[in-house]
C-alpha atoms as a PDB file:
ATOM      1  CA  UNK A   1      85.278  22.624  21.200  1.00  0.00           C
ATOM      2  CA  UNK A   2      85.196  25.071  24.233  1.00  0.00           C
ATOM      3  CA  UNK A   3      84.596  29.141  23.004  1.00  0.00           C
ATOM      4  CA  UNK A   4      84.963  31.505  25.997  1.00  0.00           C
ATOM      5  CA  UNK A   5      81.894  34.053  26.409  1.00  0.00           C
ATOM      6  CA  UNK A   6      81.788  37.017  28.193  1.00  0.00           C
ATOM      7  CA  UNK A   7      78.436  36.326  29.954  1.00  0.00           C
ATOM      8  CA  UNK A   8      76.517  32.777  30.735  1.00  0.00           C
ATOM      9  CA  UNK A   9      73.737  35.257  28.631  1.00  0.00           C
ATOM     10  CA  UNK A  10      76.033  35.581  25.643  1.00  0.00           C
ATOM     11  CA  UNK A  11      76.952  32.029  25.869  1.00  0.00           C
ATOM     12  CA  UNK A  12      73.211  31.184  25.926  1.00  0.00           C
ATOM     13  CA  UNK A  13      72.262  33.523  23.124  1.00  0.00           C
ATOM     14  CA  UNK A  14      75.003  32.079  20.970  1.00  0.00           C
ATOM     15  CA  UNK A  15      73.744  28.726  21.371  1.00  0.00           C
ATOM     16  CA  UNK A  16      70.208  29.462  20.368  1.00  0.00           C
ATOM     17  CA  UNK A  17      71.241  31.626  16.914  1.00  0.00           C
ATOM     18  CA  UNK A  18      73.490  28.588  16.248  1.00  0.00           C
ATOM     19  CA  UNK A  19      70.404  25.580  16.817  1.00  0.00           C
ATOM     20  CA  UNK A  20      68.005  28.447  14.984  1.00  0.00           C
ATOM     21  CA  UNK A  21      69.866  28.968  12.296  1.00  0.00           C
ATOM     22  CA  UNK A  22      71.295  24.848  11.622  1.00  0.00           C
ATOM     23  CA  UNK A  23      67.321  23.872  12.050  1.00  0.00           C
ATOM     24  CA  UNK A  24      66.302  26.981   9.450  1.00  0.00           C
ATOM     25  CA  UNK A  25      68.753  25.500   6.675  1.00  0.00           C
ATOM     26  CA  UNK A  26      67.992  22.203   7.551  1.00  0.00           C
ATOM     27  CA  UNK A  27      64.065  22.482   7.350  1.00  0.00           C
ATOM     28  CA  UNK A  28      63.964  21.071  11.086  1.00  0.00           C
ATOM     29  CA  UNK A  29      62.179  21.457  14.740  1.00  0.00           C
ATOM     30  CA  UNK A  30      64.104  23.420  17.256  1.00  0.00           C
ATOM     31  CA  UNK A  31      63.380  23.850  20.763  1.00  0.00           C
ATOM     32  CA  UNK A  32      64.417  24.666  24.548  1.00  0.00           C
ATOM     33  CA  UNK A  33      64.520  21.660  26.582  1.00  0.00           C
ATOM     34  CA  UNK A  34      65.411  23.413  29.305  1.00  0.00           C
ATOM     35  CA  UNK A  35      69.405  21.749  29.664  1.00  0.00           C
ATOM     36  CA  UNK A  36      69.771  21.744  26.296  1.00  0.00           C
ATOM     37  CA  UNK A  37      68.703  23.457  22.861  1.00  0.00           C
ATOM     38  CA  UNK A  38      67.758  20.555  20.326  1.00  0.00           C
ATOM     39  CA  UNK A  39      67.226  20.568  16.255  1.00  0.00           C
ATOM     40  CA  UNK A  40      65.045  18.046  15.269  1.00  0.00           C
ATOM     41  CA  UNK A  41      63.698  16.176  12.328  1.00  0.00           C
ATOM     42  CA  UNK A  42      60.000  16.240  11.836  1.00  0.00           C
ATOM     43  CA  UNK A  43      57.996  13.980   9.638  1.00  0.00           C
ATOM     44  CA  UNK A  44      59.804  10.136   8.304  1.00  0.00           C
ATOM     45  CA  UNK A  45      61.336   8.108  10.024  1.00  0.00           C
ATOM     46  CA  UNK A  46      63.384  10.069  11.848  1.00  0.00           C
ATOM     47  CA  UNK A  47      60.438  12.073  13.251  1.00  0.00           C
ATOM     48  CA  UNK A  48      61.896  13.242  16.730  1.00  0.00           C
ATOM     49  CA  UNK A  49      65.283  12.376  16.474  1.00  0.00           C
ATOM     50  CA  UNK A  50      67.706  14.790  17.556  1.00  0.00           C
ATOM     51  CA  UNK A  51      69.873  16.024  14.551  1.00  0.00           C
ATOM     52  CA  UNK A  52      71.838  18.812  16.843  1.00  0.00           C
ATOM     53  CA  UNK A  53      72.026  19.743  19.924  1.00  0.00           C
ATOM     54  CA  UNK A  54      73.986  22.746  22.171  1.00  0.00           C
ATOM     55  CA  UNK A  55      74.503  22.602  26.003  1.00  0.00           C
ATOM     56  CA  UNK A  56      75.897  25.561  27.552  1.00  0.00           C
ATOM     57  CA  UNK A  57      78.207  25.155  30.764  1.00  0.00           C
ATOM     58  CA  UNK A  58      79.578  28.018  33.318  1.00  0.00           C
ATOM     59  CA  UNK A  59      83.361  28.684  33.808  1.00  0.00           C
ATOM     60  CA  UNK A  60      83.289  25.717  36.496  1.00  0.00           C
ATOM     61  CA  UNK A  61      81.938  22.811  34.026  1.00  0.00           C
ATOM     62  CA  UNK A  62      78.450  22.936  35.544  1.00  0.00           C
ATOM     63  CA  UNK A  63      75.514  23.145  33.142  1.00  0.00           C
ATOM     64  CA  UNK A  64      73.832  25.758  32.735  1.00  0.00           C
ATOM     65  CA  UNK A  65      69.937  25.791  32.856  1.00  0.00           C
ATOM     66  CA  UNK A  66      68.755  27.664  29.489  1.00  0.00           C
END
């Protein structure tokens, strides 16, 4: 789903309360990869998956670096 920001910086910021908050409730790693903000699990088997993650693109499709 596509949500219009004002700003690439409002865009950005939106992203990282969203990964914040899913990993907080979930009781999982979250992090800046640098193209990408990731929520991860931690510990089992799972250790290092990716259970979310939010990419953030300019009004031209390009990626955005975060």
């Amino acid at each position: 789903m596509d949500v219009d920001y004002p700003t690439v910086e409002a865009a950005k910021e939106a992203g990282w309360a969203i990964i914040e908050a899913f990993a907080l409730i979930h009781k999982l790693g979250y992090e800046n990869q640098g193209d990408q903000y990731m929520a991860f699990y931690q510990g089992g088997e799972n250790e290092g998956m990716g259970a979310l993650t939010i990419e953030v693109y300019d009004s031209n499709g390009q990626p955005v670096e975060l």
